[in-house]
PDB file of N, CA and C in Angstrom:
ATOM      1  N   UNK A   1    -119.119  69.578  -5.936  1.00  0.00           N
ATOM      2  CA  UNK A   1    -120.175  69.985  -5.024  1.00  0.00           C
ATOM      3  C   UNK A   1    -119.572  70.780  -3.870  1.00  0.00           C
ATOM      4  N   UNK A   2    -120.055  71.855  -3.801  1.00  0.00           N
ATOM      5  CA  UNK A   2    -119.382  72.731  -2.322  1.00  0.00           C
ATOM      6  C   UNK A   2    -119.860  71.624  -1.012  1.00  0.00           C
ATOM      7  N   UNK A   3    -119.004  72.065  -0.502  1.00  0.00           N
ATOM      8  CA  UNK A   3    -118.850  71.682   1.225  1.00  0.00           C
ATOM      9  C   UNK A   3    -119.534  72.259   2.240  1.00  0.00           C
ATOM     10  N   UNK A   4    -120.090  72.970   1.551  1.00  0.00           N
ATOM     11  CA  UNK A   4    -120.902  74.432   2.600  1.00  0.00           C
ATOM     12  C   UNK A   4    -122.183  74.235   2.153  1.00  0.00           C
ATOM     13  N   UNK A   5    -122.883  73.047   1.671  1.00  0.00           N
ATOM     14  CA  UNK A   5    -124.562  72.667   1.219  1.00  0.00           C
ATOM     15  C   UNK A   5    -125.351  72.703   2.426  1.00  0.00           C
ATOM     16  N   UNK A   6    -125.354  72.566   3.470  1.00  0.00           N
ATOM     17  CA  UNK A   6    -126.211  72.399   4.317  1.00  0.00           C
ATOM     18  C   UNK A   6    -126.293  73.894   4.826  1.00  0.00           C
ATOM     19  N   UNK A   7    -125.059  74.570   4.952  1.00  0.00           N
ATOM     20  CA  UNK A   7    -125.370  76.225   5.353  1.00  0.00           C
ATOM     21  C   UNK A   7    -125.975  77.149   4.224  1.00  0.00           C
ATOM     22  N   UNK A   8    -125.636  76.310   3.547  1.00  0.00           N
ATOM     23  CA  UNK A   8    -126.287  77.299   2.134  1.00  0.00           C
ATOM     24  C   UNK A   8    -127.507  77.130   2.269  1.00  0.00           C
ATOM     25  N   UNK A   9    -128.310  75.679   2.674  1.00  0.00           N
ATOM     26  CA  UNK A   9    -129.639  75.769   2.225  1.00  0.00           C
ATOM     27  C   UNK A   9    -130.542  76.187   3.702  1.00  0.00           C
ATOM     28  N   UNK A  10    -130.061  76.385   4.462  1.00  0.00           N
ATOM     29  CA  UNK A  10    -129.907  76.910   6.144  1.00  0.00           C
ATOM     30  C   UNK A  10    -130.323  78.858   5.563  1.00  0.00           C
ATOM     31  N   UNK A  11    -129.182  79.125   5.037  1.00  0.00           N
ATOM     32  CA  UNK A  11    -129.596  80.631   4.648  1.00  0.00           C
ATOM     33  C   UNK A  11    -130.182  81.105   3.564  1.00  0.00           C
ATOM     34  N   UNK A  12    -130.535  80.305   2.485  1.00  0.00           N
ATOM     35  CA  UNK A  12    -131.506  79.909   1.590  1.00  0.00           C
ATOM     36  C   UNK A  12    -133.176  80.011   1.986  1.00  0.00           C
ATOM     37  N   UNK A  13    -133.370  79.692   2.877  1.00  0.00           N
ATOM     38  CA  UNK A  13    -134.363  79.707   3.750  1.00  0.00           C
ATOM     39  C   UNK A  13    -134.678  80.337   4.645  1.00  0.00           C
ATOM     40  N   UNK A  14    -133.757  81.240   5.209  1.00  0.00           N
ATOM     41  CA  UNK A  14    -133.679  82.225   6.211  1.00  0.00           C
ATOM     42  C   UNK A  14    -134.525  83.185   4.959  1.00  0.00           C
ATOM     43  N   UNK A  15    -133.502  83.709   4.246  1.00  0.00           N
ATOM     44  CA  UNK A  15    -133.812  84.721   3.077  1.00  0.00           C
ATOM     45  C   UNK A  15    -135.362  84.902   2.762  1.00  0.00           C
ATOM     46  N   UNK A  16    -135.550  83.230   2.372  1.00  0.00           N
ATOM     47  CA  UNK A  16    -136.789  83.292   1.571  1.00  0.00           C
ATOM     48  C   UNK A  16    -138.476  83.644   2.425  1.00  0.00           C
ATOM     49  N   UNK A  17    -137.731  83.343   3.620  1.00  0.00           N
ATOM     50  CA  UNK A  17    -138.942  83.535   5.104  1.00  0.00           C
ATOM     51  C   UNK A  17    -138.665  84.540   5.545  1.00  0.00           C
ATOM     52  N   UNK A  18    -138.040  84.959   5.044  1.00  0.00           N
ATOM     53  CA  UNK A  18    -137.687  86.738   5.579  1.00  0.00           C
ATOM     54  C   UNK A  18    -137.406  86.738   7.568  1.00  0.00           C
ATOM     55  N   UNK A  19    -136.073  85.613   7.852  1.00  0.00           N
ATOM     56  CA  UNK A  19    -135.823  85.231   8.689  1.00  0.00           C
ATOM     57  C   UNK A  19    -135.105  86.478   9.303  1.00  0.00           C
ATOM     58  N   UNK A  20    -134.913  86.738  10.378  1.00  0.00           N
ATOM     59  CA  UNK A  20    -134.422  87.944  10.954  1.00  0.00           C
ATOM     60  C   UNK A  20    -133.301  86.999  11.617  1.00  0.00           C
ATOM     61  N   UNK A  21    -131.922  86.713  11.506  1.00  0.00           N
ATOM     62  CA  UNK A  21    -130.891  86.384  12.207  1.00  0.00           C
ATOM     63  C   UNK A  21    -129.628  86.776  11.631  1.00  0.00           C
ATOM     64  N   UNK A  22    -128.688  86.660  12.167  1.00  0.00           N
ATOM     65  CA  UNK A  22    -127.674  87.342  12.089  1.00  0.00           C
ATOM     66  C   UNK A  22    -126.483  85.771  12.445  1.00  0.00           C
ATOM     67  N   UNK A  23    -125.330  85.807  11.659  1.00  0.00           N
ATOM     68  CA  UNK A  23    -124.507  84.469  11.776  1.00  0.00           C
ATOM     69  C   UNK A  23    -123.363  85.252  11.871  1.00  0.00           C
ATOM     70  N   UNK A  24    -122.294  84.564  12.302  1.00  0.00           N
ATOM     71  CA  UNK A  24    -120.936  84.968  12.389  1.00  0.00           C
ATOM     72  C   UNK A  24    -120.208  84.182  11.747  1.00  0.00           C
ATOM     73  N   UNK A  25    -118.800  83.989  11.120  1.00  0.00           N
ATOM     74  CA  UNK A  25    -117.825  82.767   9.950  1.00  0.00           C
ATOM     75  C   UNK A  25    -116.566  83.085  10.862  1.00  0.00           C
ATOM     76  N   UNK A  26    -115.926  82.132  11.219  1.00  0.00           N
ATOM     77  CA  UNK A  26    -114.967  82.019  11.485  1.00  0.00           C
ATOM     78  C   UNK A  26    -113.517  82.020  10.688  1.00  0.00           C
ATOM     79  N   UNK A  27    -112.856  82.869   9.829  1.00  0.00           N
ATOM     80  CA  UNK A  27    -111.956  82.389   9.425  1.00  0.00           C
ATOM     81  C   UNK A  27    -111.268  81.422   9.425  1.00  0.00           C
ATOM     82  N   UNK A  28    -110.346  81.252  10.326  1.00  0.00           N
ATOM     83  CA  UNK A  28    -109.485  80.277  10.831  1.00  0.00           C
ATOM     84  C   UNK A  28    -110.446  79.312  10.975  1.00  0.00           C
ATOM     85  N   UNK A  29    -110.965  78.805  11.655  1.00  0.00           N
ATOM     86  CA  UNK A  29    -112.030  77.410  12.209  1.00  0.00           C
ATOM     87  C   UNK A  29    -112.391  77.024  11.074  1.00  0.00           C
ATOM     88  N   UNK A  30    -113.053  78.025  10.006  1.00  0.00           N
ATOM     89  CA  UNK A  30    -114.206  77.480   9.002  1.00  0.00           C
ATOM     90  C   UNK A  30    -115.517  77.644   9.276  1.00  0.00           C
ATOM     91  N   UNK A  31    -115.734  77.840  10.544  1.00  0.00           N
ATOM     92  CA  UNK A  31    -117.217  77.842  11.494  1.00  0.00           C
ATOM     93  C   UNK A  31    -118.508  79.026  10.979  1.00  0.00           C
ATOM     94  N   UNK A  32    -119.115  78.250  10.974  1.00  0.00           N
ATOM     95  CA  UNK A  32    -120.454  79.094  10.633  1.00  0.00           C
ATOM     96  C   UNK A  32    -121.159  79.063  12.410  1.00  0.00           C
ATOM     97  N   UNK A  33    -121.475  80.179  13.044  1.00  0.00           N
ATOM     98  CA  UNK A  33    -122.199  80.219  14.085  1.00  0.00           C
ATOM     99  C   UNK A  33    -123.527  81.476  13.877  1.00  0.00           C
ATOM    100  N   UNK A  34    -124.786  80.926  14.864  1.00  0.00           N
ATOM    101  CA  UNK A  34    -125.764  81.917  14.044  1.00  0.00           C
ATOM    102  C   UNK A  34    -125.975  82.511  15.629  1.00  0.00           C
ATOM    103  N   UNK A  35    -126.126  83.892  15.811  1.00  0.00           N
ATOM    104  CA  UNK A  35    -125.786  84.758  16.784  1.00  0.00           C
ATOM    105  C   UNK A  35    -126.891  84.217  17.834  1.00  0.00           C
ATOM    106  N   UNK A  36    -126.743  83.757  18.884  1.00  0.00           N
ATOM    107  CA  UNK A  36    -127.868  84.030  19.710  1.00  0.00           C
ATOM    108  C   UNK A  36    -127.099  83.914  21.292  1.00  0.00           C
ATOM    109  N   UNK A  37    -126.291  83.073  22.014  1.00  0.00           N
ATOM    110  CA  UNK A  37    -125.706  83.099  23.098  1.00  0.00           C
ATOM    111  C   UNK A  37    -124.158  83.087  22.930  1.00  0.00           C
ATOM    112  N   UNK A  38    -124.077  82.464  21.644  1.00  0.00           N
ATOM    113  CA  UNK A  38    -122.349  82.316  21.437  1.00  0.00           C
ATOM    114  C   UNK A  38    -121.625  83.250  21.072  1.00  0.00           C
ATOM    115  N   UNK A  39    -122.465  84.475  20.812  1.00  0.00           N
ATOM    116  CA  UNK A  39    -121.162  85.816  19.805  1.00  0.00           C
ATOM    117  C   UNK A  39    -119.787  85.665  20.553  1.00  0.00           C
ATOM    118  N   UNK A  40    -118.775  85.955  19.381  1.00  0.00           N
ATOM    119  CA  UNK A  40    -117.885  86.363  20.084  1.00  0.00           C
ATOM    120  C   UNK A  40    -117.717  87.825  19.682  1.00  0.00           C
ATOM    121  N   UNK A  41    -117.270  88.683  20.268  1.00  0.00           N
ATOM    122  CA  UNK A  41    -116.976  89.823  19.325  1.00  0.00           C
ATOM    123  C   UNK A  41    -116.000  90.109  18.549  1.00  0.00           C
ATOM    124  N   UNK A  42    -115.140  89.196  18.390  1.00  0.00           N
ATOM    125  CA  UNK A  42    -113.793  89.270  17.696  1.00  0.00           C
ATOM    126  C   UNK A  42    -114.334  88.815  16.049  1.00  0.00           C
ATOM    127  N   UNK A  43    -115.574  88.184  15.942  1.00  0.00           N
ATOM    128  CA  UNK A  43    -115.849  87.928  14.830  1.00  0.00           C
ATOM    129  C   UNK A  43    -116.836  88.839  13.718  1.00  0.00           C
ATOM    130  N   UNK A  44    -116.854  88.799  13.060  1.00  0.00           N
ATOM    131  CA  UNK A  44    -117.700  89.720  12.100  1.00  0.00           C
ATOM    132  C   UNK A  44    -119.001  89.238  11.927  1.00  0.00           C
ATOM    133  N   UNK A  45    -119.953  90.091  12.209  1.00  0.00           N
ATOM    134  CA  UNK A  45    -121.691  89.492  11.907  1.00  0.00           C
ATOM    135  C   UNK A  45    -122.056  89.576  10.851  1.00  0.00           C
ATOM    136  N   UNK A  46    -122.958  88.754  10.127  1.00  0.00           N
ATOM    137  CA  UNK A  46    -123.354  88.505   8.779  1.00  0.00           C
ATOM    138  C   UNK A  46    -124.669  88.429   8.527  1.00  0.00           C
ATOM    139  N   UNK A  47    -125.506  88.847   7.708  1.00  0.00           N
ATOM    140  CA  UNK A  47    -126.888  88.473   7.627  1.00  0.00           C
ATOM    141  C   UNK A  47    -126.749  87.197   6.675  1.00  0.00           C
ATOM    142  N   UNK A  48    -128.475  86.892   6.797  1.00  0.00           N
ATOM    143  CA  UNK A  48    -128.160  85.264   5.882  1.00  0.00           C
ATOM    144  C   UNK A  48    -127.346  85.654   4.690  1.00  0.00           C
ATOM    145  N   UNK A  49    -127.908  86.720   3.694  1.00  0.00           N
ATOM    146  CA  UNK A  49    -127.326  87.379   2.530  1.00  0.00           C
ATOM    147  C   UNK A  49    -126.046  87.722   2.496  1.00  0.00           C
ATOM    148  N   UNK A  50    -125.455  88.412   2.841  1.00  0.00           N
ATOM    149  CA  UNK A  50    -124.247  88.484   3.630  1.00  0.00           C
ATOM    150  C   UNK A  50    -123.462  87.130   3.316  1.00  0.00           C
ATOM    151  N   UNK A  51    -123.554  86.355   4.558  1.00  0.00           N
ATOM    152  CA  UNK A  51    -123.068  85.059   4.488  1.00  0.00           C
ATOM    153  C   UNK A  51    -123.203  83.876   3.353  1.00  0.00           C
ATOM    154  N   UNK A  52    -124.394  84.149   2.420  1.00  0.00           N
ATOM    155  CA  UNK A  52    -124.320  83.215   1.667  1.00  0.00           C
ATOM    156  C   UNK A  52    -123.392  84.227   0.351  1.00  0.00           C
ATOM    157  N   UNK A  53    -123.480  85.101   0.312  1.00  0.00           N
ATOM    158  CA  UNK A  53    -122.584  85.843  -0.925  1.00  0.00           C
ATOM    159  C   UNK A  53    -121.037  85.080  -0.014  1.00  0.00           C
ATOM    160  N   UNK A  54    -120.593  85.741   1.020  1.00  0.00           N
ATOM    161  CA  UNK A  54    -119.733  84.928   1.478  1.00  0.00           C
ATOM    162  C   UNK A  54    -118.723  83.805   0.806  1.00  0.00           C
ATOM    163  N   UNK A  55    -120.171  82.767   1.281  1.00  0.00           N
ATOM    164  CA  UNK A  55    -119.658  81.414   0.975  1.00  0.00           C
ATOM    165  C   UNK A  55    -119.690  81.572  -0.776  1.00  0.00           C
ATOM    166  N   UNK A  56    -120.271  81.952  -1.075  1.00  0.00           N
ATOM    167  CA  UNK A  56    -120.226  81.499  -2.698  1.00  0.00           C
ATOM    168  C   UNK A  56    -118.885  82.561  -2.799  1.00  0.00           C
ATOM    169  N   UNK A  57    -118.384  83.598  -2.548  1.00  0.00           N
ATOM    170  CA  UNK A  57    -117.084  83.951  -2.674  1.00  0.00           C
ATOM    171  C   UNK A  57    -115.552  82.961  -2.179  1.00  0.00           C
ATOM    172  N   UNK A  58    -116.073  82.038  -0.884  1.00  0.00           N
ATOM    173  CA  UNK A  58    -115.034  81.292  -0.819  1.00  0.00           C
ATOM    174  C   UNK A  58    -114.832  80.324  -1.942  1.00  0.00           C
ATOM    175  N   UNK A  59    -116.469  79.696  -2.271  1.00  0.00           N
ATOM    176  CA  UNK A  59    -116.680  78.406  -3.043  1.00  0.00           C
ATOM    177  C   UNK A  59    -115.750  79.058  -4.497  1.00  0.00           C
ATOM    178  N   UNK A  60    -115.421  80.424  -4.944  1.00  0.00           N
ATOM    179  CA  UNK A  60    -115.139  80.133  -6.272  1.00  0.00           C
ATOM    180  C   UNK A  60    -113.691  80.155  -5.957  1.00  0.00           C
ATOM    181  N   UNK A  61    -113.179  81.022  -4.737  1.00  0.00           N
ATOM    182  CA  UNK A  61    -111.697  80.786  -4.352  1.00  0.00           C
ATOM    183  C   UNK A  61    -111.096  79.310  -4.330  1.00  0.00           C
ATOM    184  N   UNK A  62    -112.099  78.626  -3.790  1.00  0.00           N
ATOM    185  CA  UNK A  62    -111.733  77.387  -4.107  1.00  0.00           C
ATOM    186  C   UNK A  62    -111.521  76.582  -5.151  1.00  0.00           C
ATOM    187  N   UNK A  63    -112.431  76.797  -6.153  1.00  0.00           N
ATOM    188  CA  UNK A  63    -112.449  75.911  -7.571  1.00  0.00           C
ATOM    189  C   UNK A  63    -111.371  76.716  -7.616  1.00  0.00           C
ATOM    190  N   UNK A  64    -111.042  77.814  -7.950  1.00  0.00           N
ATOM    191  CA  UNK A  64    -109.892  78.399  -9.188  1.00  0.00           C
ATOM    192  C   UNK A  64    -108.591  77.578  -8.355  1.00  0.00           C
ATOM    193  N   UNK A  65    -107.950  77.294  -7.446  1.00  0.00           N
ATOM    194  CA  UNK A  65    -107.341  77.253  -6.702  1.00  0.00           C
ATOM    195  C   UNK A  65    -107.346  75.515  -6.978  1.00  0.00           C
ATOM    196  N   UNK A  66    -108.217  75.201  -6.813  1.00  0.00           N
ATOM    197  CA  UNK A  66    -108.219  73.314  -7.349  1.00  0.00           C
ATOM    198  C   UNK A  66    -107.345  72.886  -9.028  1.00  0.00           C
ATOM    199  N   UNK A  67    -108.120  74.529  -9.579  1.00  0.00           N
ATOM    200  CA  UNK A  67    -107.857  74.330 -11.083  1.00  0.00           C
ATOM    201  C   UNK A  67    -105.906  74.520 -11.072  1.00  0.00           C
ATOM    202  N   UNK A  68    -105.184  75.240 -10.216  1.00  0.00           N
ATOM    203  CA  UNK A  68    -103.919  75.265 -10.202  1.00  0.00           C
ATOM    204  C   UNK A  68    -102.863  73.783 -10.186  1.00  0.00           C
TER     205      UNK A  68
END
């Protein structure tokens, strides 16, 4: 089961309501932040879409990487 279920179903729902927000991912941290007072600008902005392709790109880095 990914680790990232609750952001997934967070932008799952953004998508499907045709939510207008914008999130930022932290590399290093791991952090999911969704833009409204906290931007930093050192980080990269993401739409929900965006971010959930994202995570499902980390999620398979991960399995293959388990499978080693």
């Amino acid at each position: 089961m990914s680790k990232y279920k609750n952001i997934k179903l967070i932008l799952k729902k953004q998508i499907d309501k045709g939510v207008i927000a914008l999130w930022t991912f932290d590399d290093i941290r791991k952090e999911f932040t969704q833009i409204y007072k906290n931007y930093n600008s050192e980080l990269t902005i993401y739409t929900p879409k965006q971010l959930l392709d994202k995570i499902s790109q980390m999620d398979e880095i991960e399995h293959s990487n388990e499978k080693i």
